[in-house]
Every structure is written in C-alpha cells, then in structure tokens.
Protein backbone atom coordinates (compact mmCIF):
# COMPACT_ATOMS: atom_id res chain seq x y z
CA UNK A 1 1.06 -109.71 183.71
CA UNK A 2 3.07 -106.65 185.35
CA UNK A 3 6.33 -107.41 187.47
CA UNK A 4 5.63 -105.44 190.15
CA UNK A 5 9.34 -103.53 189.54
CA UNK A 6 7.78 -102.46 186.34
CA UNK A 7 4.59 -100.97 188.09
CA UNK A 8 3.33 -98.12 187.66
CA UNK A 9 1.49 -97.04 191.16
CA UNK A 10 -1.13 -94.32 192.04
CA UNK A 11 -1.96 -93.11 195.46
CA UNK A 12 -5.29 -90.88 195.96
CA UNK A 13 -5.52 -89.22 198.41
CA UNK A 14 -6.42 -85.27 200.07
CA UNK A 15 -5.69 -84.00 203.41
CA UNK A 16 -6.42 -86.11 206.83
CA UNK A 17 -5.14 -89.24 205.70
CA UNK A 18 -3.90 -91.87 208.50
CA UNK A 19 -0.06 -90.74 208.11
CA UNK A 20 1.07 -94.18 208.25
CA UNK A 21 -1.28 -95.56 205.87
CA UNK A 22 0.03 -93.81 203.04
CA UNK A 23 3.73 -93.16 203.93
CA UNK A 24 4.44 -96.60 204.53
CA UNK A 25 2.76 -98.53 201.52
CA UNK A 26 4.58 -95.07 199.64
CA UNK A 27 8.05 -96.12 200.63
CA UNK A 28 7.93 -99.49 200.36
CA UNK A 29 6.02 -99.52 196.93
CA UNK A 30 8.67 -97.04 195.95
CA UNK A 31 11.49 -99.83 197.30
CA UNK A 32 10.52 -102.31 194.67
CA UNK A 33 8.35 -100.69 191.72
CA UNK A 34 9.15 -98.54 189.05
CA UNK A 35 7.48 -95.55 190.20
CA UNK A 36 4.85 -94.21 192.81
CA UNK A 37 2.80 -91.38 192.74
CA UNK A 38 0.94 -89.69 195.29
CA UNK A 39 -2.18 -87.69 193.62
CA UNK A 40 -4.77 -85.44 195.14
CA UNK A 41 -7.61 -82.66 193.80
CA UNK A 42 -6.88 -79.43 193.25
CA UNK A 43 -3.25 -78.87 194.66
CA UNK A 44 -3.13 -74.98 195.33
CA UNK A 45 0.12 -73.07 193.40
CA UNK A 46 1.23 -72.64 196.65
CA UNK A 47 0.89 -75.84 198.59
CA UNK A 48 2.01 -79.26 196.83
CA UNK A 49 1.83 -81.13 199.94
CA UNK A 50 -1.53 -82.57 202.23
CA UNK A 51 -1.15 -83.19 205.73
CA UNK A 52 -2.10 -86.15 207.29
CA UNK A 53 -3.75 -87.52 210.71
CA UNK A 54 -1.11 -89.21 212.83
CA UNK A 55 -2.74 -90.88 216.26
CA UNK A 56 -4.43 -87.87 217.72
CA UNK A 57 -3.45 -84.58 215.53
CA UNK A 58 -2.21 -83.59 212.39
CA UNK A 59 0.86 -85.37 210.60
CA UNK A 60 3.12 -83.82 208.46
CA UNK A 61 3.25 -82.59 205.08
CA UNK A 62 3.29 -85.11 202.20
CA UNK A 63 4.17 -84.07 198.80
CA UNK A 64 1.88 -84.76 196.06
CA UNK A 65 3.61 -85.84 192.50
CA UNK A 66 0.07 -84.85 190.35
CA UNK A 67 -2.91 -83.16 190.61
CA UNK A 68 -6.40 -85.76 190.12
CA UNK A 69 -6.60 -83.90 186.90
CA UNK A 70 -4.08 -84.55 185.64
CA UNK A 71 -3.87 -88.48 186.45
CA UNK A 72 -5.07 -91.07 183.68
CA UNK A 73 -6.51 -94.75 184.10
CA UNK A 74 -4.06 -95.77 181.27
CA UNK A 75 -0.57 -94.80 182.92
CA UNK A 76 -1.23 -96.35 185.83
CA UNK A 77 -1.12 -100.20 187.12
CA UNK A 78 -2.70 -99.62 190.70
CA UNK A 79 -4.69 -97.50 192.94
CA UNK A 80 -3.89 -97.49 196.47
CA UNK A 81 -6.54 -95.28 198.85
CA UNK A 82 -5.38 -94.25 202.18
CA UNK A 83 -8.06 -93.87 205.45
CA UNK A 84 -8.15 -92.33 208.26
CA UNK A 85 -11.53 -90.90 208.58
CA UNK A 86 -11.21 -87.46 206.53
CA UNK A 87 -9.84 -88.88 203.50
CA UNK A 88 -12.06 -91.22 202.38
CA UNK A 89 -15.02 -89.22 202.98
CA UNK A 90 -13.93 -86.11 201.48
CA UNK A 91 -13.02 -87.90 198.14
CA UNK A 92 -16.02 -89.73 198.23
CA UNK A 93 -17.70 -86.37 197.44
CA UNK A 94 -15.58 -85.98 195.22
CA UNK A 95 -17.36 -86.51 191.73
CA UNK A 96 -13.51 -86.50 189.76
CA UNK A 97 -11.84 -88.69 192.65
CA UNK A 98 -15.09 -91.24 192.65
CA UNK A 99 -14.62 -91.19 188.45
CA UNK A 100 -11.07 -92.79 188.65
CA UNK A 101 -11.99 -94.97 191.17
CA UNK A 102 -14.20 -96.86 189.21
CA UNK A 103 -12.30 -96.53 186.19
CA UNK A 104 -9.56 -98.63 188.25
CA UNK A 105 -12.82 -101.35 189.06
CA UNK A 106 -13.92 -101.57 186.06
CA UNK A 107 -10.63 -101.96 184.08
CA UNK A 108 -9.54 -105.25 186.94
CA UNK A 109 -6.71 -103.36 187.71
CA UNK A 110 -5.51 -103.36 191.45
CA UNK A 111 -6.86 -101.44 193.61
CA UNK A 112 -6.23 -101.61 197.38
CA UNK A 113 -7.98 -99.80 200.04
CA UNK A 114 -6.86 -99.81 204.08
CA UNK A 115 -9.29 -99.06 206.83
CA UNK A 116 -12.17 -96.28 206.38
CA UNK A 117 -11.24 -96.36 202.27
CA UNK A 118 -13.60 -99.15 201.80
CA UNK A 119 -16.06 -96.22 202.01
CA UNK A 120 -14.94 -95.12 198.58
CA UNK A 121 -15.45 -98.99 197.42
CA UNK A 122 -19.30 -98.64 198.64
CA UNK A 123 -19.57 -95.21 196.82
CA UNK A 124 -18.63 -96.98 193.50
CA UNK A 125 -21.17 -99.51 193.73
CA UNK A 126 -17.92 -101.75 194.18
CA UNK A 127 -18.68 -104.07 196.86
CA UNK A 128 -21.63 -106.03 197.23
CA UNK A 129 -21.23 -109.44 197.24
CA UNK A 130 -17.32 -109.42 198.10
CA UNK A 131 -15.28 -110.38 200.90
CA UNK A 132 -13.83 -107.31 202.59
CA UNK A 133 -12.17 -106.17 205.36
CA UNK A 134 -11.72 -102.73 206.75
CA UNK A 135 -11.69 -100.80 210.02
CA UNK A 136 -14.18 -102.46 212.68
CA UNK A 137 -16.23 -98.99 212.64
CA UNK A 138 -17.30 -98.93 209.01
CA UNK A 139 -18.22 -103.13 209.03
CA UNK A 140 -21.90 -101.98 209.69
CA UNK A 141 -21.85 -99.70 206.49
CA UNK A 142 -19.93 -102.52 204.39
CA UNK A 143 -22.18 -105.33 205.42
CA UNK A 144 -25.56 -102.90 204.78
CA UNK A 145 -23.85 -102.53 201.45
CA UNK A 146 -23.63 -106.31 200.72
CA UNK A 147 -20.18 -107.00 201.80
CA UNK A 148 -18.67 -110.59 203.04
CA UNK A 149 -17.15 -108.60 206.18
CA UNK A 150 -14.77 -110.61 207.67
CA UNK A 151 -11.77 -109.85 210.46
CA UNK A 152 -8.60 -110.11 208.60
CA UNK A 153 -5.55 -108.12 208.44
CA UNK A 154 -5.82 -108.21 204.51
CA UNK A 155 -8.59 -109.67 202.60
CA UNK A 156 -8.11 -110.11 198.13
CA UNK A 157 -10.72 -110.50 196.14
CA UNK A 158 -10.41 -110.50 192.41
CA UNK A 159 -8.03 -107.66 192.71
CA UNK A 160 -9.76 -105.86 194.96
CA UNK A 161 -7.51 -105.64 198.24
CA UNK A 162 -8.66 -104.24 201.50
CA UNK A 163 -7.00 -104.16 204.93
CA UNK A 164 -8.15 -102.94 208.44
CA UNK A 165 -5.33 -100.62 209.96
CA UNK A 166 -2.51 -99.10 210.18
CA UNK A 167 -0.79 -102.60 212.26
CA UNK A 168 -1.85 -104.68 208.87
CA UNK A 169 0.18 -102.77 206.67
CA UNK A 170 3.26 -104.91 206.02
CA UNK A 171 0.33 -107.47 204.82
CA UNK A 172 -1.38 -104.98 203.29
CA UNK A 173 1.84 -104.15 200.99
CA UNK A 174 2.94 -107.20 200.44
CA UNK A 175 -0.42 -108.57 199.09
CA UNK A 176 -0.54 -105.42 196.97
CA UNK A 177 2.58 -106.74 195.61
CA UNK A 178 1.19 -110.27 194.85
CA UNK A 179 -2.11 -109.38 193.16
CA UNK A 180 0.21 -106.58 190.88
CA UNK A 181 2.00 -109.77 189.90
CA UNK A 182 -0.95 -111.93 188.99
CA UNK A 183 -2.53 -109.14 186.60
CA UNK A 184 -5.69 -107.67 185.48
CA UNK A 185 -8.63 -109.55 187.35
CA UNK A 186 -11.65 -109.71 185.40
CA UNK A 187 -14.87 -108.60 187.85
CA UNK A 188 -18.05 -107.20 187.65
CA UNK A 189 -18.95 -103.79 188.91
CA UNK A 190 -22.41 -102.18 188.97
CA UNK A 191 -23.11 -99.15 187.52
CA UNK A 192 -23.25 -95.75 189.68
C-alpha cells in the first residue's frame, strides 16, 4: 500500500487538453504527493510545454517534466489522463501512449481518467463490464463498449477512476487520493 505523500504520479497528456483538467489535479497532486509529472510524445528541442483548451480557445502553455519515451510503468504509482476533446483522441492513436496505458491496467495500478479520457479506456479494451462515468457526449461510445454508464461526478472501480468534467474535479482528486491509498487493485483486462 502507497501513502499517497510517497506517490509517485504520471500525467499523459499532448496538446488540447481541458486546461483545468490537468492543472488542477497537477497542483493539488503536487500539494500532497511526492512528486508529479506531466508527460507527453515527442516534446520538440524547442518546445517543452503543450497548450491546452480553456472554455472556448487555447489555454496556456504547460510544461512537460518527460517525454512518453522516456516514462516507465515501474517508476510510477498512477496515471492520470486529461480530456478535453483533442487529447484523448490524439493519444488514442497513439500506438506508444495506448502501450502505457494498458501497462497501468494491467499492473492494478491507479489510473484515473476525467471526461472524454474514457476514450483511451475503450481503446485499451479497458472497460467493458465496468461502471464508468465520463462526459455526457461520449456515454453512447462507453455504453456500445460495454460500460455500466452512470451520472456521477466520480465513479471507482477496482482502481479504475473516471469523472465527468471539469466541475467534478475536487472529487475527482480526492478519490484519486483514496484509491492511491488502498493499493494495487487486482482486475482483469482484455487483450488489444
């Protein structure tokens, strides 16, 4: 079992992520654990930050710690995945960003995903046959998948921690916090 001020946190995430979705579970992560890092592919030499989508244009700059290269399974406690609708569906493309994310399933670690991330739950064969919640526009695509979709501002399941928006984030975070503090949660995922 991990204290959660002895966690070790990962953030994935590329440009067009909801601002607030990753700044805020950032910071107040950072508040209380030992260390957070905010990874995305293929940082350019000469950019080290993505921008973000805040309301109705682009956020500012957020600096990424570690390129998804560079980022192991084994250093890490949780995996926290932004939305916003750009994110989630450029990583799930993304044959190196969808690798880690089911490395984080299959090991039972945490992994916590807010709004249109559930999208990269689906894409790892994650999801069917869980309770999940996520932004109201993707409940169609999680429910076709075989998801328990319910209307929550945070749902758990073995681990597996979802939330709809960017108004359920104190819940979001602080149930991030709790399932860090239970530990590894053993759960079945299918193969890709």
């Amino acid at each position: 079992m991990t204290k959660i001020k002895n966690a070790k946190i990962l953030i994935l995430a590329t440009g067009g992520f909801e601002q607030s979705e990753l700044e805020v579970p950032r910071d107040k992560l950072r508040n209380v654990a030992r260390l957070v890092h905010v990874a995305a592919p293929k940082r350019r030499k000469d950019k080290k930050t993505i921008t973000g989508w805040a309301k109705h244009d682009w956020g500012t700059p957020v600096e990424v710690d570690a390129e998804l290269a560079d980022v192991s399974l084994s250093f890490y406690d949780v995996l926290v995945l932004p939305g916003g609708q750009m994110n989630p569906d450029t990583l799930r493309q993304d044959p190196d960003a969808m690798k880690l994310i089911r490395e984080f399933l299959e090991s039972g670690k945490v992994v916590a995903a807010i709004c249109h991330a559930p999208w990269l739950l689906i894409e790892a064969n994650a999801v069917r046959g869980r309770k999940i919640t996520s932004y109201s526009s993707i409940k169609t695509d999680l429910v076709n998948a075989g998801v328990d979709w319910v209307d929550d501002a945070v749902v758990s399941d073995q681990g597996i921690v979802t939330s709809r928006s960017p108004d359920d984030l104190e819940a979001f975070v602080a149930k991030i916090i709790e399932e860090v503090e239970e530990g590894v949660h053993k759960r079945l995922v299918l193969a890709a």
